[in-house]
PDB file of N, CA and C in Angstrom:
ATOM      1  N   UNK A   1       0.824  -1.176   0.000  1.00  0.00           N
ATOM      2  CA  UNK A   1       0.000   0.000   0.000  1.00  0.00           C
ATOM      3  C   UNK A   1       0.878   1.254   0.000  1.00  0.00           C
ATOM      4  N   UNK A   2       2.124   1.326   0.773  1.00  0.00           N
ATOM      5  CA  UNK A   2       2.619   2.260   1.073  1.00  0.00           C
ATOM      6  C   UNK A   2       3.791   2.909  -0.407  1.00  0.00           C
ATOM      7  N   UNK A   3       4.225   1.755  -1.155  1.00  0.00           N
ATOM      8  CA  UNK A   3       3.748   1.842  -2.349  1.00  0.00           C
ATOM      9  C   UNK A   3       3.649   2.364  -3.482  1.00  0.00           C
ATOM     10  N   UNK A   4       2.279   2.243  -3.665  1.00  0.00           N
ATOM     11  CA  UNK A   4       1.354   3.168  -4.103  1.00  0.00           C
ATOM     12  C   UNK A   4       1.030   4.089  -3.772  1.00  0.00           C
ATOM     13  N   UNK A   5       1.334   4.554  -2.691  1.00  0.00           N
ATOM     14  CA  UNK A   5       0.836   6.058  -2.679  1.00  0.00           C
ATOM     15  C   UNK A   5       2.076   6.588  -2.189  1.00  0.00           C
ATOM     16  N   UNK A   6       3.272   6.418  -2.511  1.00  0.00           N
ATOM     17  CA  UNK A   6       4.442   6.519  -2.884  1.00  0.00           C
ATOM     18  C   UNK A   6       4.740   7.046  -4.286  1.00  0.00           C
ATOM     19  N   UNK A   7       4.110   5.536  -4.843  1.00  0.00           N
ATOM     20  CA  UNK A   7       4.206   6.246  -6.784  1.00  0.00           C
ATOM     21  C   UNK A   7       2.963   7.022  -7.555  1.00  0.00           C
ATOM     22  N   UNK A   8       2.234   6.656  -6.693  1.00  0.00           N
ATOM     23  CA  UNK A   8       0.673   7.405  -7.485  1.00  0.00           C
ATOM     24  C   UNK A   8      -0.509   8.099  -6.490  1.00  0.00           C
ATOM     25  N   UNK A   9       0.056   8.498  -5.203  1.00  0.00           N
ATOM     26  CA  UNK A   9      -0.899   9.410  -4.710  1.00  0.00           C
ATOM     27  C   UNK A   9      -0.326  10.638  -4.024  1.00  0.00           C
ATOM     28  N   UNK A  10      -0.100  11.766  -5.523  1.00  0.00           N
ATOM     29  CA  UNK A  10       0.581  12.926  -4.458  1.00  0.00           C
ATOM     30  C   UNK A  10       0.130  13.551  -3.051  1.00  0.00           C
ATOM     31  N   UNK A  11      -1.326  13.230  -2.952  1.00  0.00           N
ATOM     32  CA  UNK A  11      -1.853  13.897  -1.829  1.00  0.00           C
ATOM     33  C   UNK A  11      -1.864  13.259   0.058  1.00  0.00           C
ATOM     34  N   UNK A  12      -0.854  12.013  -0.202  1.00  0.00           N
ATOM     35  CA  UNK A  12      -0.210  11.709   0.638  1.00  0.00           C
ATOM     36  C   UNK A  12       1.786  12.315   0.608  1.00  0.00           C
ATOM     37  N   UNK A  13       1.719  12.949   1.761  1.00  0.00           N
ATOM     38  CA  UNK A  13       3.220  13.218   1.680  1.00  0.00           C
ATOM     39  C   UNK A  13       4.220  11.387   2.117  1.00  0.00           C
ATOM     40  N   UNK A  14       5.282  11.253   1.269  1.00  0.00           N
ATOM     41  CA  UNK A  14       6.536  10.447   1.424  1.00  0.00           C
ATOM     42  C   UNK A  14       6.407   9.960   2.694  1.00  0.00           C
ATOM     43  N   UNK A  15       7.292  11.370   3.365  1.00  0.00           N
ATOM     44  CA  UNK A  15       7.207  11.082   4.664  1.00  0.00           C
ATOM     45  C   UNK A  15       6.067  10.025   6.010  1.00  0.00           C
ATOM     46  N   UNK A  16       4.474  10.606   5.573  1.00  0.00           N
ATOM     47  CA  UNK A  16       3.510   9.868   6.151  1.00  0.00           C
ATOM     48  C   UNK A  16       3.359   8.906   6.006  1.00  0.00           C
ATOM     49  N   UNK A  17       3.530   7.915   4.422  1.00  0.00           N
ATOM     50  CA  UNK A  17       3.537   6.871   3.806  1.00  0.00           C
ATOM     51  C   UNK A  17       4.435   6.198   4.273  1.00  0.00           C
ATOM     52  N   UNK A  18       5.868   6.259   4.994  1.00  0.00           N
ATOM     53  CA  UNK A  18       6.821   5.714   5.160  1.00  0.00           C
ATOM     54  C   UNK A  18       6.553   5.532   6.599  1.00  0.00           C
ATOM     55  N   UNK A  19       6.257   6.219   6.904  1.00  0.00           N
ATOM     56  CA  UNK A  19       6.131   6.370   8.664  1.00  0.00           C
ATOM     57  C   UNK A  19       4.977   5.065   9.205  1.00  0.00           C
ATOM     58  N   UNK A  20       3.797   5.574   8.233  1.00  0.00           N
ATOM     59  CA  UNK A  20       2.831   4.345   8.201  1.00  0.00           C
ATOM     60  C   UNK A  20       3.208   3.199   8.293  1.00  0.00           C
ATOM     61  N   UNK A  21       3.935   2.822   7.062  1.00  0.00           N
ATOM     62  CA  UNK A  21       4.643   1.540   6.721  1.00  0.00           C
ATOM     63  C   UNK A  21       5.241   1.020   8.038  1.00  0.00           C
ATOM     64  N   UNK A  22       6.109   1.578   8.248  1.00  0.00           N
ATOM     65  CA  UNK A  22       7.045   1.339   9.370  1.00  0.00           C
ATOM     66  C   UNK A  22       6.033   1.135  10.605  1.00  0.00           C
ATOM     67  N   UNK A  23       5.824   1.702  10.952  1.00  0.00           N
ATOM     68  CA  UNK A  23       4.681   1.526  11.776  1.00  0.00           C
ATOM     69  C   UNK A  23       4.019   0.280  12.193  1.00  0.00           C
ATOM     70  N   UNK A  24       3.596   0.114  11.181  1.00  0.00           N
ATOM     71  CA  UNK A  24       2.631  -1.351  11.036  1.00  0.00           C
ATOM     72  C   UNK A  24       3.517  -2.341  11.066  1.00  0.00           C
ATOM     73  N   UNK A  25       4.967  -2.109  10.519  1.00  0.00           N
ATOM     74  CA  UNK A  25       5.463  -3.676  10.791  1.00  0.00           C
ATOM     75  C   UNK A  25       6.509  -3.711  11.914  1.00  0.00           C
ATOM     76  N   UNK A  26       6.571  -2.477  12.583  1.00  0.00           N
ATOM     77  CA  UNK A  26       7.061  -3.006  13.924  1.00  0.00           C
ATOM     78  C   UNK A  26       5.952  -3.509  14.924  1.00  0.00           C
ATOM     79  N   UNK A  27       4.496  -3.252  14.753  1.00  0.00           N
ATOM     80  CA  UNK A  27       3.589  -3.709  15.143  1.00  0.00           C
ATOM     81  C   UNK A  27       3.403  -4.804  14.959  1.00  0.00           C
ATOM     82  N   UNK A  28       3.434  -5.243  13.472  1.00  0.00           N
ATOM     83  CA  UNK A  28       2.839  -6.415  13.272  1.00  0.00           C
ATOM     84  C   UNK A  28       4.452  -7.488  13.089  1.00  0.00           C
ATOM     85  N   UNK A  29       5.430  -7.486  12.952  1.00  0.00           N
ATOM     86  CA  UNK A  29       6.680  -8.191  12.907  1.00  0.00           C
ATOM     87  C   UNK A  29       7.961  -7.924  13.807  1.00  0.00           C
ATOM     88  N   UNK A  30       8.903  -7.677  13.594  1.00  0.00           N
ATOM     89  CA  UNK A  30       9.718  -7.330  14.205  1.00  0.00           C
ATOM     90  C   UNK A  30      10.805  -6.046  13.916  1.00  0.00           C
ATOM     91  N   UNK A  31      11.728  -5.293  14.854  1.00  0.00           N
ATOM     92  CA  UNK A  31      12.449  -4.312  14.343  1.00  0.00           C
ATOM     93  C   UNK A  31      13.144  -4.222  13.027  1.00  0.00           C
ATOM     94  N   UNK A  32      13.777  -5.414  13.015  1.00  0.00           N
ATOM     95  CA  UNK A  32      14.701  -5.749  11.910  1.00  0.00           C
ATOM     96  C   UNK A  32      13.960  -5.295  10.506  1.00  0.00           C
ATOM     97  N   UNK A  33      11.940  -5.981  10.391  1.00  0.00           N
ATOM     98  CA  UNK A  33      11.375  -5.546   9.354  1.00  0.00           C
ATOM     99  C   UNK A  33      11.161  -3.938   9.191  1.00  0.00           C
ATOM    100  N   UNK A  34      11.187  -3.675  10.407  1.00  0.00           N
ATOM    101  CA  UNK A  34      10.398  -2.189   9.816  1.00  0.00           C
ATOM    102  C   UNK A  34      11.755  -1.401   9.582  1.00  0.00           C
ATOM    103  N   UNK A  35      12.843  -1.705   9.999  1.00  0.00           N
ATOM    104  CA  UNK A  35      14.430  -1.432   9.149  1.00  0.00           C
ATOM    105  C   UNK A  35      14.552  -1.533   7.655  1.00  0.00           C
ATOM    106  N   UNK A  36      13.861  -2.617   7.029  1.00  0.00           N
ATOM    107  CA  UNK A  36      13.688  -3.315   6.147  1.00  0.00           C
ATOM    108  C   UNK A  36      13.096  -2.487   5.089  1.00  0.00           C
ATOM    109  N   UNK A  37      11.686  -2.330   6.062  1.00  0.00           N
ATOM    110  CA  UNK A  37      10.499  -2.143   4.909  1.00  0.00           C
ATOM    111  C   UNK A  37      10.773  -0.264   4.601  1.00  0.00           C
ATOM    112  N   UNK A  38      11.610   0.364   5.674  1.00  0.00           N
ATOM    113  CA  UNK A  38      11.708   2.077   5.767  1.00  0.00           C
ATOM    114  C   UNK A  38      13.389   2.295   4.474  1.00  0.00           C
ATOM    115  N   UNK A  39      14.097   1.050   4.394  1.00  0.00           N
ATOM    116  CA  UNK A  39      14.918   1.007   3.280  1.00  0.00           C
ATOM    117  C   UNK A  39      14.514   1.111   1.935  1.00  0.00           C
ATOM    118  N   UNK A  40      13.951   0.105   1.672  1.00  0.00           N
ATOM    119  CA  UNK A  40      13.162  -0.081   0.804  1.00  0.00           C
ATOM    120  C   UNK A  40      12.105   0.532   0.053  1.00  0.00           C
ATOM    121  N   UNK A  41      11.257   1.473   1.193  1.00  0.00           N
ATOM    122  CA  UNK A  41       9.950   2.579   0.789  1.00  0.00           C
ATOM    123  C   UNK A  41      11.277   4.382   0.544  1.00  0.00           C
ATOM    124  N   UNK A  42      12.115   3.820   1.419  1.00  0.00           N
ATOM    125  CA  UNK A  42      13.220   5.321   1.253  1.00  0.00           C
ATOM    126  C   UNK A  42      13.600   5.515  -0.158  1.00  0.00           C
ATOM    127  N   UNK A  43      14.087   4.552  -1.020  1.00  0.00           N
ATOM    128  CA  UNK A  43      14.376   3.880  -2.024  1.00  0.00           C
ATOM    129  C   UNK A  43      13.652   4.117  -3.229  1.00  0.00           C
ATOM    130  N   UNK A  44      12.416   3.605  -2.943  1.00  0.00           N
ATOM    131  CA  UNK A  44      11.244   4.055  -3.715  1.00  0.00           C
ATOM    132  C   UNK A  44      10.827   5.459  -3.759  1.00  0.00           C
ATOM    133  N   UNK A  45      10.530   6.112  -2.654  1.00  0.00           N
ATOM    134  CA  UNK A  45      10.391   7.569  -2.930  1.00  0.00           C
ATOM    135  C   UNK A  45      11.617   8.226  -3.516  1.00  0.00           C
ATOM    136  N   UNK A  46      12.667   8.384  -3.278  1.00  0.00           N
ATOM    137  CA  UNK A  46      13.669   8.563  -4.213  1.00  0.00           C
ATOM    138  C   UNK A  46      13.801   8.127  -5.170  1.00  0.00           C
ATOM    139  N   UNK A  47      13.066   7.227  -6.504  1.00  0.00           N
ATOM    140  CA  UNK A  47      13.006   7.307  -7.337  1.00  0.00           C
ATOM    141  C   UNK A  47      13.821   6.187  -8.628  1.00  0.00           C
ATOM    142  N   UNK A  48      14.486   5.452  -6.993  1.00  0.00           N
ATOM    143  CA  UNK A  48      15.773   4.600  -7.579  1.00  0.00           C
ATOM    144  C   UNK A  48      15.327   3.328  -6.799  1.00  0.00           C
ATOM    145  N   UNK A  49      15.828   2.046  -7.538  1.00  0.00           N
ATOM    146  CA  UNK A  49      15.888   0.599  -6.453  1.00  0.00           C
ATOM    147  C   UNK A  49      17.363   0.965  -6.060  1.00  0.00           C
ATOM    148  N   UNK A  50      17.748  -0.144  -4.968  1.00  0.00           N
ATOM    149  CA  UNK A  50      18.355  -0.078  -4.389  1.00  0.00           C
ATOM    150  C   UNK A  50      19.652  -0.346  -5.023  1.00  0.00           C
ATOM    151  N   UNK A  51      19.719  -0.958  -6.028  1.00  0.00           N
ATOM    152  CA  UNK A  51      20.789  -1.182  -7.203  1.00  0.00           C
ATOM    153  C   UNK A  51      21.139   0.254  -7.974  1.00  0.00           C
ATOM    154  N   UNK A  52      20.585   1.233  -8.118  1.00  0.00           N
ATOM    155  CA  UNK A  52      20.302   2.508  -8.346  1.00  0.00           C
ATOM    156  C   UNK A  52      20.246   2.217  -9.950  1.00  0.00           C
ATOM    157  N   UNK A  53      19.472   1.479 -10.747  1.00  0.00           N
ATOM    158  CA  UNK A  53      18.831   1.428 -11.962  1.00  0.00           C
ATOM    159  C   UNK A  53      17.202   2.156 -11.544  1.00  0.00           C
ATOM    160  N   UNK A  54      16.627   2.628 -12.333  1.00  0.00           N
ATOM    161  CA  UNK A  54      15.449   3.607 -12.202  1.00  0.00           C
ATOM    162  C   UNK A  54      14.345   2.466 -11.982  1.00  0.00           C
ATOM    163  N   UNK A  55      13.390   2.885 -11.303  1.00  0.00           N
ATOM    164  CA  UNK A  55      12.771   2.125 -11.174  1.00  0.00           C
ATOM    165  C   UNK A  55      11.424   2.014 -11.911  1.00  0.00           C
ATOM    166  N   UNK A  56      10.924   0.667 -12.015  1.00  0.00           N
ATOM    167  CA  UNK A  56       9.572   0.656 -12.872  1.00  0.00           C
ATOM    168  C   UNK A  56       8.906   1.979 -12.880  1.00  0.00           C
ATOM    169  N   UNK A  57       8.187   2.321 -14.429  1.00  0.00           N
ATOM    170  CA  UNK A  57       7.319   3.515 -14.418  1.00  0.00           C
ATOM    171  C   UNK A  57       7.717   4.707 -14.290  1.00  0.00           C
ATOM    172  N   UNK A  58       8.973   4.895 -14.041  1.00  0.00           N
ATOM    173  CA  UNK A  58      10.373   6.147 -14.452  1.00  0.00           C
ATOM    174  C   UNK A  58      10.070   6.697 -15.928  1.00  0.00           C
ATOM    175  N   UNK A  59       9.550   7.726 -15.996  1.00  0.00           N
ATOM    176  CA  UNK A  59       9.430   7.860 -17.212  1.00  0.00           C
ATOM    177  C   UNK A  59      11.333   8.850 -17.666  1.00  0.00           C
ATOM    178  N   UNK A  60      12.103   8.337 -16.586  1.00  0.00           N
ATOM    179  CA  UNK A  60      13.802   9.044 -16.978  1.00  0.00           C
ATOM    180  C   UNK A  60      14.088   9.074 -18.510  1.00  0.00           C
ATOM    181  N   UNK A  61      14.808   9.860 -18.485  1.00  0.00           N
ATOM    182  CA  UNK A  61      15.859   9.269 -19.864  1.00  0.00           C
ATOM    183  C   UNK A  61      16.542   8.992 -19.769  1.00  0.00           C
ATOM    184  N   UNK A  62      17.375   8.088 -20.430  1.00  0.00           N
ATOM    185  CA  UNK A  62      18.439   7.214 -20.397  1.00  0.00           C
ATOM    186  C   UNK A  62      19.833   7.558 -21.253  1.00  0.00           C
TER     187      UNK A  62
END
């Protein structure tokens, strides 16, 4: 979820979306995940995977 409104809902800010995320899976899993899942959504809002190739739906140029 967090996501998506990461890549397609400006009227959520980054920040809230990430926070959410995180949120829920130190709730629902353990620290290590919500380390995990706040890498990963950081990643995504910046625009890059973690390999720093662009990520799906980048309309970049190359």
């Amino acid at each position: 979820m967090a996501v998506w409104e990461l890549r397609f809902n400006p009227e959520v800010p980054d920040a809230v979306a990430i926070a959410e995320a995180v949120e829920l899976a130190q709730s629902l899993s353990t620290e290590d995940s919500a380390g995990f899942v706040n890498g990963v959504l950081g990643a995504v809002a910046g625009g890059r995977a973690p390999s720093g190739r662009t990520v799906a739906g980048d309309q970049e140029s190359r």
